[in-house]
PDB file of N, CA and C in Angstrom:
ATOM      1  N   UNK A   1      67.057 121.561 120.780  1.00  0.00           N
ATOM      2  CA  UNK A   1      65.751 122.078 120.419  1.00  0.00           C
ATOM      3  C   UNK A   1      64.702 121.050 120.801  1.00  0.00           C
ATOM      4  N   UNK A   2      63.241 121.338 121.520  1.00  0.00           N
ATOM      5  CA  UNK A   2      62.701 120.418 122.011  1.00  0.00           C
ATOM      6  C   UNK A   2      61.300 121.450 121.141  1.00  0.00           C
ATOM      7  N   UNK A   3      60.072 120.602 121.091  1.00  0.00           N
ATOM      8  CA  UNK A   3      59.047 120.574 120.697  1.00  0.00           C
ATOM      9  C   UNK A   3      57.483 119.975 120.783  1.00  0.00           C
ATOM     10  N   UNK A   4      56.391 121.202 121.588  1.00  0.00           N
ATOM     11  CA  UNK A   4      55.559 120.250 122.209  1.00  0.00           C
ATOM     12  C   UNK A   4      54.654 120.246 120.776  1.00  0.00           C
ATOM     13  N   UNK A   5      54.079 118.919 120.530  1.00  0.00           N
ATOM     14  CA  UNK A   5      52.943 119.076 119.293  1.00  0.00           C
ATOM     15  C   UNK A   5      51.788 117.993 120.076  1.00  0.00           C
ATOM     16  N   UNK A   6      51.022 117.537 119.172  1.00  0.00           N
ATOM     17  CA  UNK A   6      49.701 117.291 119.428  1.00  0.00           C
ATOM     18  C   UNK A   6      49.375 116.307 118.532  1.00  0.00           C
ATOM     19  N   UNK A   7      49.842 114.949 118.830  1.00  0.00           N
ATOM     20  CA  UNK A   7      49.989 113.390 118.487  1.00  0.00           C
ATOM     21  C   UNK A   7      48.755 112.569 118.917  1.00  0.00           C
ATOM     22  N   UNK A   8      47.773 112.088 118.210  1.00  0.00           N
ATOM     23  CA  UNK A   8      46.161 111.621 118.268  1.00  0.00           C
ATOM     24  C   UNK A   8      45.769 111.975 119.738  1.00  0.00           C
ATOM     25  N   UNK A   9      45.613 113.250 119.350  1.00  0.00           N
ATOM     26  CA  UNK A   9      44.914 114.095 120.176  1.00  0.00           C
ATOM     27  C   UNK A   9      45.265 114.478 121.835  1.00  0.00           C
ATOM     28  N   UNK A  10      46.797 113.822 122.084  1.00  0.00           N
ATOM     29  CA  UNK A  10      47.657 114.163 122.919  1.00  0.00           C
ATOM     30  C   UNK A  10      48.709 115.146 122.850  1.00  0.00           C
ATOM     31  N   UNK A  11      49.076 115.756 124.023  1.00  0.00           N
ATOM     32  CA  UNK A  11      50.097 116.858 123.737  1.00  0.00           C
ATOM     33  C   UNK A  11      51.317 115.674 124.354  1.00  0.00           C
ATOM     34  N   UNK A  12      52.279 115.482 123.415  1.00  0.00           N
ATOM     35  CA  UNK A  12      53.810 115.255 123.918  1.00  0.00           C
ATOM     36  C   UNK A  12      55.285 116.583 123.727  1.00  0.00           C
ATOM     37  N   UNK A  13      55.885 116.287 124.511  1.00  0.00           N
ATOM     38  CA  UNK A  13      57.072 117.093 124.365  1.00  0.00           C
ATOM     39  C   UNK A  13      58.329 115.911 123.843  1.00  0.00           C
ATOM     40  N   UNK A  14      58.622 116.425 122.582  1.00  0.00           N
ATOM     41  CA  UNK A  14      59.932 115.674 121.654  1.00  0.00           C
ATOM     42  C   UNK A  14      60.820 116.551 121.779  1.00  0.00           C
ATOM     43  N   UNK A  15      62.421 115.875 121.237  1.00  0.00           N
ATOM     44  CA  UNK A  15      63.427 116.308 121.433  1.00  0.00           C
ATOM     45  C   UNK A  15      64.053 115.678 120.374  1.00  0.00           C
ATOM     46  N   UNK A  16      64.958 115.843 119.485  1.00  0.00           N
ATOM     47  CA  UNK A  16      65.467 115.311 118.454  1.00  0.00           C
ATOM     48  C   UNK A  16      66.345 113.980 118.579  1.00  0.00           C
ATOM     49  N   UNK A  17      65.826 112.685 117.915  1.00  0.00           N
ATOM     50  CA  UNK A  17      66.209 111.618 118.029  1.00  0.00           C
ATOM     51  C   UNK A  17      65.649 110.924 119.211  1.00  0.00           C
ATOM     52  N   UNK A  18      64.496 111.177 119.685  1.00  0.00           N
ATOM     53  CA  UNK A  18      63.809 110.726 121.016  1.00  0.00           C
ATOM     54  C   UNK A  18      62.782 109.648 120.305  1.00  0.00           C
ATOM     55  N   UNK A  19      63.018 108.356 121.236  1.00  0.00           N
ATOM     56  CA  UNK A  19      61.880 107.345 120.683  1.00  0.00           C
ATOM     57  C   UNK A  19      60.862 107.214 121.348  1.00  0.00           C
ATOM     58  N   UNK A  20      59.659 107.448 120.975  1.00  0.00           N
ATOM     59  CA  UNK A  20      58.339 107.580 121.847  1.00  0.00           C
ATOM     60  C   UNK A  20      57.669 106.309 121.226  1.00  0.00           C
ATOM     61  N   UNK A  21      56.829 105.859 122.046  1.00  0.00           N
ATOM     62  CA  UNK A  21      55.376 104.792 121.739  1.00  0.00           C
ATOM     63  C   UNK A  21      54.050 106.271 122.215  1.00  0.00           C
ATOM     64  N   UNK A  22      53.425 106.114 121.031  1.00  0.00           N
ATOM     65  CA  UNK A  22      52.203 106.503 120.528  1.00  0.00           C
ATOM     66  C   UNK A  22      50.996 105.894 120.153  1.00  0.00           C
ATOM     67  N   UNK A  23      49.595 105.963 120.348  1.00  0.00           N
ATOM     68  CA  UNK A  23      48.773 105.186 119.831  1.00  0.00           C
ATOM     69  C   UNK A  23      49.217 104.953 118.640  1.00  0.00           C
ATOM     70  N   UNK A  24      48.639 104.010 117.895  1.00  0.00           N
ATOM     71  CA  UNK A  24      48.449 103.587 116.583  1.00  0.00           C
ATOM     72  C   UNK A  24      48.417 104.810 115.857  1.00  0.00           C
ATOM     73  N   UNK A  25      49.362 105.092 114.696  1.00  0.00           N
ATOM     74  CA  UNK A  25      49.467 105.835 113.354  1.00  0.00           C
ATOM     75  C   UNK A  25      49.250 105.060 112.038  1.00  0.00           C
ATOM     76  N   UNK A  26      48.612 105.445 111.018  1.00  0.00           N
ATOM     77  CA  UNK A  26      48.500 105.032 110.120  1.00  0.00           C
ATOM     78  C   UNK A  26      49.474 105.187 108.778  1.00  0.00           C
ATOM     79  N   UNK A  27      50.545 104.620 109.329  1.00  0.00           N
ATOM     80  CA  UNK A  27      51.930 104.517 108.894  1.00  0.00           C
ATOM     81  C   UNK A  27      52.177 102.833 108.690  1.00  0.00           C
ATOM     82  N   UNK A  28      53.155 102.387 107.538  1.00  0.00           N
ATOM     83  CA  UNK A  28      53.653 101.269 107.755  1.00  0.00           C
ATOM     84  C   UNK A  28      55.323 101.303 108.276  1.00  0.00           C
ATOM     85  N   UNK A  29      55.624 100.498 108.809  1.00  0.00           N
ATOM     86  CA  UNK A  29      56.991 100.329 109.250  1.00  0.00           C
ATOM     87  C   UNK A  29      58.113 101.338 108.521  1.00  0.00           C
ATOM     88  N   UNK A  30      58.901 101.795 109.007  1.00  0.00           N
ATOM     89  CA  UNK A  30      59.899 102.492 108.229  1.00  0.00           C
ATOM     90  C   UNK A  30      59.125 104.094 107.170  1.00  0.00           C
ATOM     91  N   UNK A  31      58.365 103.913 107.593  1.00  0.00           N
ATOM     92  CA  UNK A  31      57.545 105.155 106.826  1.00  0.00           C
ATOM     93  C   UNK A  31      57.716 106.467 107.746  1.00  0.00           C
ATOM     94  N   UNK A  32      58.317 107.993 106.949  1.00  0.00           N
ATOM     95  CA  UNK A  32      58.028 108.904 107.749  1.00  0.00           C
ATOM     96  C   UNK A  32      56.939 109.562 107.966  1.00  0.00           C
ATOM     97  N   UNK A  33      56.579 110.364 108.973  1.00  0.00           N
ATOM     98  CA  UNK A  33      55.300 111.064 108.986  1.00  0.00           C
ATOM     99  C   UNK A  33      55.917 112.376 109.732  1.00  0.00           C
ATOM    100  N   UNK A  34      54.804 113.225 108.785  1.00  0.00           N
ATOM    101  CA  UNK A  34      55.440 114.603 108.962  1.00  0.00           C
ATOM    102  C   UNK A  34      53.957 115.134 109.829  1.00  0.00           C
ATOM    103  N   UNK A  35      54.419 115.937 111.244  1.00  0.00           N
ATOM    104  CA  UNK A  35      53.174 116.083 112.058  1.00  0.00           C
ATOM    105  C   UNK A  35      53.520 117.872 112.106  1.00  0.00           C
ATOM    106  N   UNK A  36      52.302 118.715 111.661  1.00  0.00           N
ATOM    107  CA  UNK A  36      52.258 120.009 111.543  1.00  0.00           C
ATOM    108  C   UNK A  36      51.239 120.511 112.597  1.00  0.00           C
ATOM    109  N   UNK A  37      50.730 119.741 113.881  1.00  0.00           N
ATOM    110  CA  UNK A  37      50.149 120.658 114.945  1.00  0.00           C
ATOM    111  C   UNK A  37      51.277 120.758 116.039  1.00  0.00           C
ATOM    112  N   UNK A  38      51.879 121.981 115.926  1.00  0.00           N
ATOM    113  CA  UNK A  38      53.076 122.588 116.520  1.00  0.00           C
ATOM    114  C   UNK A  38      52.422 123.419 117.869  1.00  0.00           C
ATOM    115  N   UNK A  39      52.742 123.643 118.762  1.00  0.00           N
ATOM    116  CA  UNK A  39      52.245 124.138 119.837  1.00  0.00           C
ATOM    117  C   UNK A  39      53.156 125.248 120.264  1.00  0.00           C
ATOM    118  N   UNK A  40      54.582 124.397 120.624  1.00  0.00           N
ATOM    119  CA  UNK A  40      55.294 125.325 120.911  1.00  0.00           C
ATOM    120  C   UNK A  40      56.519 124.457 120.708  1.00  0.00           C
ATOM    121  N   UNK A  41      57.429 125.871 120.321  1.00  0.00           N
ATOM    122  CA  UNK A  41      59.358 125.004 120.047  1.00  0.00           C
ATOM    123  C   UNK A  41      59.928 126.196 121.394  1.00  0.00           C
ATOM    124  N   UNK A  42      60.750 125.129 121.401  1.00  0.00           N
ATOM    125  CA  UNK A  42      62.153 125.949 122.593  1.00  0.00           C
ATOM    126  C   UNK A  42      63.624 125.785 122.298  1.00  0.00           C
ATOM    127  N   UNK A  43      64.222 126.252 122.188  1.00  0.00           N
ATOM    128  CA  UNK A  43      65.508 126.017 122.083  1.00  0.00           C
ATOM    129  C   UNK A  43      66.626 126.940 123.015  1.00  0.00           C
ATOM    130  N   UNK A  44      67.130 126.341 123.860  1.00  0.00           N
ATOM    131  CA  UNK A  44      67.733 126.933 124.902  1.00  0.00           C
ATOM    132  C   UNK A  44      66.648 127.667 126.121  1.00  0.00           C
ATOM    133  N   UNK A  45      67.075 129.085 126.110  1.00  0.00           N
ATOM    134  CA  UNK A  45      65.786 129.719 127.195  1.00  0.00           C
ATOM    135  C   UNK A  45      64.850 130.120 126.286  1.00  0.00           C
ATOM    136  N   UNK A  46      64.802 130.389 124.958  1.00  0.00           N
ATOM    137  CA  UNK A  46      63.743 130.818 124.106  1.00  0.00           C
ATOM    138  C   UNK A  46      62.713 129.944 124.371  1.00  0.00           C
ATOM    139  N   UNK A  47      61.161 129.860 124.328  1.00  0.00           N
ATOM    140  CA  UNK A  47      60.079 129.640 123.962  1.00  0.00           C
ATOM    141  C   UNK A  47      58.920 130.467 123.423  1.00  0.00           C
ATOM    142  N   UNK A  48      58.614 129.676 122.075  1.00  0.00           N
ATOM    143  CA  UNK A  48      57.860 130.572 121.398  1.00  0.00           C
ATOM    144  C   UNK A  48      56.708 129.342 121.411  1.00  0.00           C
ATOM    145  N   UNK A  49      55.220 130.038 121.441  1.00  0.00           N
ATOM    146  CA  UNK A  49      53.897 129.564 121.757  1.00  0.00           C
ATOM    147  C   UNK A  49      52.771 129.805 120.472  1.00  0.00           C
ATOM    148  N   UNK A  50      52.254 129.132 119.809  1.00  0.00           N
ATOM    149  CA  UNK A  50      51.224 129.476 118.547  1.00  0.00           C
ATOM    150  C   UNK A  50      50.166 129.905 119.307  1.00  0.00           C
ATOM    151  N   UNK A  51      48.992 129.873 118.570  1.00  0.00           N
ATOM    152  CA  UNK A  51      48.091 130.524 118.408  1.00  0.00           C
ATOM    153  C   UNK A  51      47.018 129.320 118.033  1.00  0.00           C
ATOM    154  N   UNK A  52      46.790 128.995 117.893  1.00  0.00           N
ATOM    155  CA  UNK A  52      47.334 127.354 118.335  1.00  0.00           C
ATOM    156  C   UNK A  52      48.529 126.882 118.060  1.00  0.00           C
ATOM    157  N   UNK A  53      48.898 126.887 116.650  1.00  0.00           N
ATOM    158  CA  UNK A  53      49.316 126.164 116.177  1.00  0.00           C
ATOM    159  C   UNK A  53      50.423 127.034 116.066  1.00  0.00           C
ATOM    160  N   UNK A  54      51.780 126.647 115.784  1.00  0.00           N
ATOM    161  CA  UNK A  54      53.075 127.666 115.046  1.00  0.00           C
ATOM    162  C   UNK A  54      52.890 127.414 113.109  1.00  0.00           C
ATOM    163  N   UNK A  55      52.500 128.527 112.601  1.00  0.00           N
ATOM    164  CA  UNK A  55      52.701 128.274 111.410  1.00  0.00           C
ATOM    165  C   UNK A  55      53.915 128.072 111.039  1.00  0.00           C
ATOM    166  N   UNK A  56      53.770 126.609 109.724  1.00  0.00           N
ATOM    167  CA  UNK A  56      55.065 126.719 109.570  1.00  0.00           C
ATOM    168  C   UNK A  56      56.443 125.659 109.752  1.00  0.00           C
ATOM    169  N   UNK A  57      55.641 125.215 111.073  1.00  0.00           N
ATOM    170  CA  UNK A  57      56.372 124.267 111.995  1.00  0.00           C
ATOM    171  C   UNK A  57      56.236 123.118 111.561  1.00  0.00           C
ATOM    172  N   UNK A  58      57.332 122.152 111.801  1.00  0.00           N
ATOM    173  CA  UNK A  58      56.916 120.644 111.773  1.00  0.00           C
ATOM    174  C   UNK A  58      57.915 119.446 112.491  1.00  0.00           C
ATOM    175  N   UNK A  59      57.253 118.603 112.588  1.00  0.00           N
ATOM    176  CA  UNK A  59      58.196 117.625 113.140  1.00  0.00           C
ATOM    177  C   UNK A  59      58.121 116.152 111.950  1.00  0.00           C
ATOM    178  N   UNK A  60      59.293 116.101 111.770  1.00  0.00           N
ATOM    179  CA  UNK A  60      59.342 114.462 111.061  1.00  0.00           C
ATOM    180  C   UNK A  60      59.104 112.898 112.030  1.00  0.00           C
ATOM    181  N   UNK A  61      58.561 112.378 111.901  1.00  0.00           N
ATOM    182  CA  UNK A  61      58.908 111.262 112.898  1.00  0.00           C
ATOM    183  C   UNK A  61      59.142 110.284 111.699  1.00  0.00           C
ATOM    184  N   UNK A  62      60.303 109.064 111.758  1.00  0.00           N
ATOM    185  CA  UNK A  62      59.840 107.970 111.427  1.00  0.00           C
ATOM    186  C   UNK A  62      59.348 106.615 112.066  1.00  0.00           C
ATOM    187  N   UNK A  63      58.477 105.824 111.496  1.00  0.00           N
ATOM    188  CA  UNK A  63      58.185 104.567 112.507  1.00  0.00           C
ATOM    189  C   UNK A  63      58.467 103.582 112.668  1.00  0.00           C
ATOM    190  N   UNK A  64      59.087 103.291 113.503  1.00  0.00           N
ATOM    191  CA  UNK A  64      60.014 102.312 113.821  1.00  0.00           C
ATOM    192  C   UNK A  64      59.444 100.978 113.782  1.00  0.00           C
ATOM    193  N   UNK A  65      58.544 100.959 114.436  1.00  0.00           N
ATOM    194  CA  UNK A  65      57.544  99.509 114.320  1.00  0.00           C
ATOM    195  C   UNK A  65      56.102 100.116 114.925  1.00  0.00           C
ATOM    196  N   UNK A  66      54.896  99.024 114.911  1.00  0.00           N
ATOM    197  CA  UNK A  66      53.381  98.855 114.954  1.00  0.00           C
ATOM    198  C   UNK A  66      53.379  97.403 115.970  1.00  0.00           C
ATOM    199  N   UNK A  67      53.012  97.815 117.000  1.00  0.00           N
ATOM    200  CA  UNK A  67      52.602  96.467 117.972  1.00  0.00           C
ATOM    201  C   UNK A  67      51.942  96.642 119.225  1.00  0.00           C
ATOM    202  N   UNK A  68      51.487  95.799 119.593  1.00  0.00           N
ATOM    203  CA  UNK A  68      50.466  96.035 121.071  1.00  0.00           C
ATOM    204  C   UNK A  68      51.623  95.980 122.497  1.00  0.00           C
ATOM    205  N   UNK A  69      50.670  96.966 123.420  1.00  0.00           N
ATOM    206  CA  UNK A  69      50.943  97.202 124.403  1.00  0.00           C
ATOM    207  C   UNK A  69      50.997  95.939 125.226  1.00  0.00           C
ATOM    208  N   UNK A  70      51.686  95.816 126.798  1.00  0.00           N
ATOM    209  CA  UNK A  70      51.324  94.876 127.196  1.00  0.00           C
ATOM    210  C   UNK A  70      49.859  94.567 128.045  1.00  0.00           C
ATOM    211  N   UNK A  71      49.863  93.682 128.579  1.00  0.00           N
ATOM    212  CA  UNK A  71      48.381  93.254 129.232  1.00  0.00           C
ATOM    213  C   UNK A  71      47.923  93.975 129.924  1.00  0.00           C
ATOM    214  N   UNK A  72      46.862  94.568 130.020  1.00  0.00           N
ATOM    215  CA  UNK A  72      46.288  95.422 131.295  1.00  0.00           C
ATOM    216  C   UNK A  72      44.740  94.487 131.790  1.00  0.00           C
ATOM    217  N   UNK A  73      45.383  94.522 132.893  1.00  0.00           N
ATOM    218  CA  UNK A  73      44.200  93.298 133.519  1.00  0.00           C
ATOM    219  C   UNK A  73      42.610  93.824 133.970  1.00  0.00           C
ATOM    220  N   UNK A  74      41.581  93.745 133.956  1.00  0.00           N
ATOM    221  CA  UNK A  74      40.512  94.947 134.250  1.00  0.00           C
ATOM    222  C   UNK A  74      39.885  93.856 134.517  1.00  0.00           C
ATOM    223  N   UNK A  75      39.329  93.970 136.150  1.00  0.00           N
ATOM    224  CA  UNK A  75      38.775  93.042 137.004  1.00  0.00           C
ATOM    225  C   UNK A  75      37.873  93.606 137.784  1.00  0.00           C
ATOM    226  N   UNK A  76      36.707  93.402 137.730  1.00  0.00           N
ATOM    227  CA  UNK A  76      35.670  93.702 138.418  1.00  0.00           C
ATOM    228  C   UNK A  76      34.630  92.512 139.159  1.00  0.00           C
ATOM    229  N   UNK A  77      34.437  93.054 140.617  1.00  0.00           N
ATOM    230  CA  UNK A  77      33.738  92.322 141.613  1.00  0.00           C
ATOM    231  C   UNK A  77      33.173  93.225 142.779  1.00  0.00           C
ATOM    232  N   UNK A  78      31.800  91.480 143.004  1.00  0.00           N
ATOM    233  CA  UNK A  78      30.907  92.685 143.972  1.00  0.00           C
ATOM    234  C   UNK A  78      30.826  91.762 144.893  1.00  0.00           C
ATOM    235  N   UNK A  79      31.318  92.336 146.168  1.00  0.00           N
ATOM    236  CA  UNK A  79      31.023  90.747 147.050  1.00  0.00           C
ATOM    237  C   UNK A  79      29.740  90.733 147.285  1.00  0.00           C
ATOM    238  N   UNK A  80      29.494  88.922 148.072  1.00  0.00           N
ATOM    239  CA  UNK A  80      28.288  88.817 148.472  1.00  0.00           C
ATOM    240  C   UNK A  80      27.195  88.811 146.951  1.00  0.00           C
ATOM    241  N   UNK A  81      27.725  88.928 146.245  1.00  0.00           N
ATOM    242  CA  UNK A  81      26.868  88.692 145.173  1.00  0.00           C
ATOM    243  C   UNK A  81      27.385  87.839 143.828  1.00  0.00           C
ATOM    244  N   UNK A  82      28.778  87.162 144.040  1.00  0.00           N
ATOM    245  CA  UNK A  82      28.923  86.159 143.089  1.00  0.00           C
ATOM    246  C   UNK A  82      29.087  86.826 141.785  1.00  0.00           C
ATOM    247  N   UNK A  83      29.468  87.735 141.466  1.00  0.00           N
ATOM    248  CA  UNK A  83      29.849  88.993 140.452  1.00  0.00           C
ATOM    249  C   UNK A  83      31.456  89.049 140.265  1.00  0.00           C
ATOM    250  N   UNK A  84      32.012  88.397 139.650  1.00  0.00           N
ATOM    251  CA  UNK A  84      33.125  88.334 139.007  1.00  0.00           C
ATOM    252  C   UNK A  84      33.236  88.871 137.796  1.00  0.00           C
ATOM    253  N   UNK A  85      34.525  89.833 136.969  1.00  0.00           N
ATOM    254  CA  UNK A  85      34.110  89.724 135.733  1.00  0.00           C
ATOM    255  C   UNK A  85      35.799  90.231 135.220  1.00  0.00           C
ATOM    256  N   UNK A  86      36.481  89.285 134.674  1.00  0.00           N
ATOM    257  CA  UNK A  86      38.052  88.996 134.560  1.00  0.00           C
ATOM    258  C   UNK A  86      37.916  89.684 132.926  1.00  0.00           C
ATOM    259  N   UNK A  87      38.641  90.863 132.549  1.00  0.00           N
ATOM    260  CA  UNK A  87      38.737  91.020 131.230  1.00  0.00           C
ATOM    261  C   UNK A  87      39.987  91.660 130.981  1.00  0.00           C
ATOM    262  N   UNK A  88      40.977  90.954 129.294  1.00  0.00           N
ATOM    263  CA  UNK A  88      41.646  91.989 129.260  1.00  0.00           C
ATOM    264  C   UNK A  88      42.117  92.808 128.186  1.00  0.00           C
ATOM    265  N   UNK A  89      42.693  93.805 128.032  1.00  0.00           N
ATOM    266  CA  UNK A  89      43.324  94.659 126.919  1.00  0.00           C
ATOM    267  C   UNK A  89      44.631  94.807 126.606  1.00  0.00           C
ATOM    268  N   UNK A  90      44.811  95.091 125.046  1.00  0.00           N
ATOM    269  CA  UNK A  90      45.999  95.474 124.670  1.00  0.00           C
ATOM    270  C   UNK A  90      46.185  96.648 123.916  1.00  0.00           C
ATOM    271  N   UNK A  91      46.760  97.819 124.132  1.00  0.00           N
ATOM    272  CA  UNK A  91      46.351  99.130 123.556  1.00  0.00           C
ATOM    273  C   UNK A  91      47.090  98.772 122.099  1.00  0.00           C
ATOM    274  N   UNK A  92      46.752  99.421 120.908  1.00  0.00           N
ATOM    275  CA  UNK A  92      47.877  98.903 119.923  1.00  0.00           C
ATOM    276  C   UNK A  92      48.617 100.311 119.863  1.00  0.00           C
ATOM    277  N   UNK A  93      50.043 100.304 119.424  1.00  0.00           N
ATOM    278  CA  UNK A  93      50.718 101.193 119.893  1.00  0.00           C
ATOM    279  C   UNK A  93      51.514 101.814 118.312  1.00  0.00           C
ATOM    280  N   UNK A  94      52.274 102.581 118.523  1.00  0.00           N
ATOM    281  CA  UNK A  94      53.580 102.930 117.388  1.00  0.00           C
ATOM    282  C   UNK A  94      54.622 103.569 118.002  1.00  0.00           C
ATOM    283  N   UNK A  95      55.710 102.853 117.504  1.00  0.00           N
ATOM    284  CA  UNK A  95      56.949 103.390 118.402  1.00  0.00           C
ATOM    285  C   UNK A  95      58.172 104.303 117.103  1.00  0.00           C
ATOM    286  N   UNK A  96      57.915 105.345 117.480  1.00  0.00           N
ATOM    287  CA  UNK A  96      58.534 106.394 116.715  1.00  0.00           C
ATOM    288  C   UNK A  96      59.872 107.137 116.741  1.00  0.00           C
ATOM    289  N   UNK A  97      60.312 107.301 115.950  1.00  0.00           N
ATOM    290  CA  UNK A  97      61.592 108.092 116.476  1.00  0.00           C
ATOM    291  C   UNK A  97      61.845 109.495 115.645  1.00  0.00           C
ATOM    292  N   UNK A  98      61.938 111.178 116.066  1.00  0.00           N
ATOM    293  CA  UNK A  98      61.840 112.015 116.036  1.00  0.00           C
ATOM    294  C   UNK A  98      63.078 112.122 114.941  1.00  0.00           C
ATOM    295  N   UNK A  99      62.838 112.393 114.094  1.00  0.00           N
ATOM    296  CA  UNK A  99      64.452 112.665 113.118  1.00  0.00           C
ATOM    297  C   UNK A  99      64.790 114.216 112.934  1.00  0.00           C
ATOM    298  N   UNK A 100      63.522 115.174 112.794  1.00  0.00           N
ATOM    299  CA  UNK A 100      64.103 116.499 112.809  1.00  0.00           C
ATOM    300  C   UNK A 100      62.607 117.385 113.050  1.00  0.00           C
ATOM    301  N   UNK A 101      63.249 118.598 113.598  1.00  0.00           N
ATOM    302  CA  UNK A 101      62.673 119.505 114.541  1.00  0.00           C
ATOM    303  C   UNK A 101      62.624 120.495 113.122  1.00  0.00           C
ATOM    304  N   UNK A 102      61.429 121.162 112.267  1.00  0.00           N
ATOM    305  CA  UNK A 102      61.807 122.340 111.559  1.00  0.00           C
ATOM    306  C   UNK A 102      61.093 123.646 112.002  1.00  0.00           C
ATOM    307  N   UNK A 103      61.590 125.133 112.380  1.00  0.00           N
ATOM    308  CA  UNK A 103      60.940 125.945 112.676  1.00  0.00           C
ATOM    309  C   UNK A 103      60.303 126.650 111.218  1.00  0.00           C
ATOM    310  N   UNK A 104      60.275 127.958 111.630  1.00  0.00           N
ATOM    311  CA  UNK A 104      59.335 128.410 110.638  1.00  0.00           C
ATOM    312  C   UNK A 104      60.529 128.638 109.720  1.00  0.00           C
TER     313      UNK A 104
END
């Protein structure tokens, strides 16, 4: 059984026991979170589609850990004009793992 929902404001497709990194959730370590914007479940050739949402539906995740992404380097220059500008980021992340798929 696989399941697309709608995780800070992204659509992912889960599958039971699948570990994803997600932006930041406001979860502490080992905490479950139960996510109810359901889109669509499939299981085998079936797919069924909400309206938005599937009433009803849910997915458990628990969170495995809270930590930053790695470096993303963001470098900007203009030649001929001495315009350098070296900056960088770390997205903060949550790495989750799907424990159960519930339909309606």
């Amino acid at each position: 059984m696989y399941a697309v929902i709608e995780i800070s404001g992204k659509q992912q497709i889960v599958k039971q026991d699948e570990v994803l990194k997600v932006d930041r959730l406001k979860a502490e370590t080992g905490e479950s979170v139960t996510i109810t914007k359901v889109l669509a479940l499939g299981e085998g050739g079936n797919l069924n589609f909400g309206n938005p949402f599937i009433s009803g539906a849910s997915v458990v995740f628990e969170v495995l850990e809270n930590k930053k992404d790695k470096k993303v380097i963001v470098f900007k220059k203009k030649r001929r004009k001495r315009y350098e500008v070296k900056r960088g980021h770390r997205q903060y992340l949550s790495v989750i793992k799907v424990k159960q798929i519930n339909s309606n």
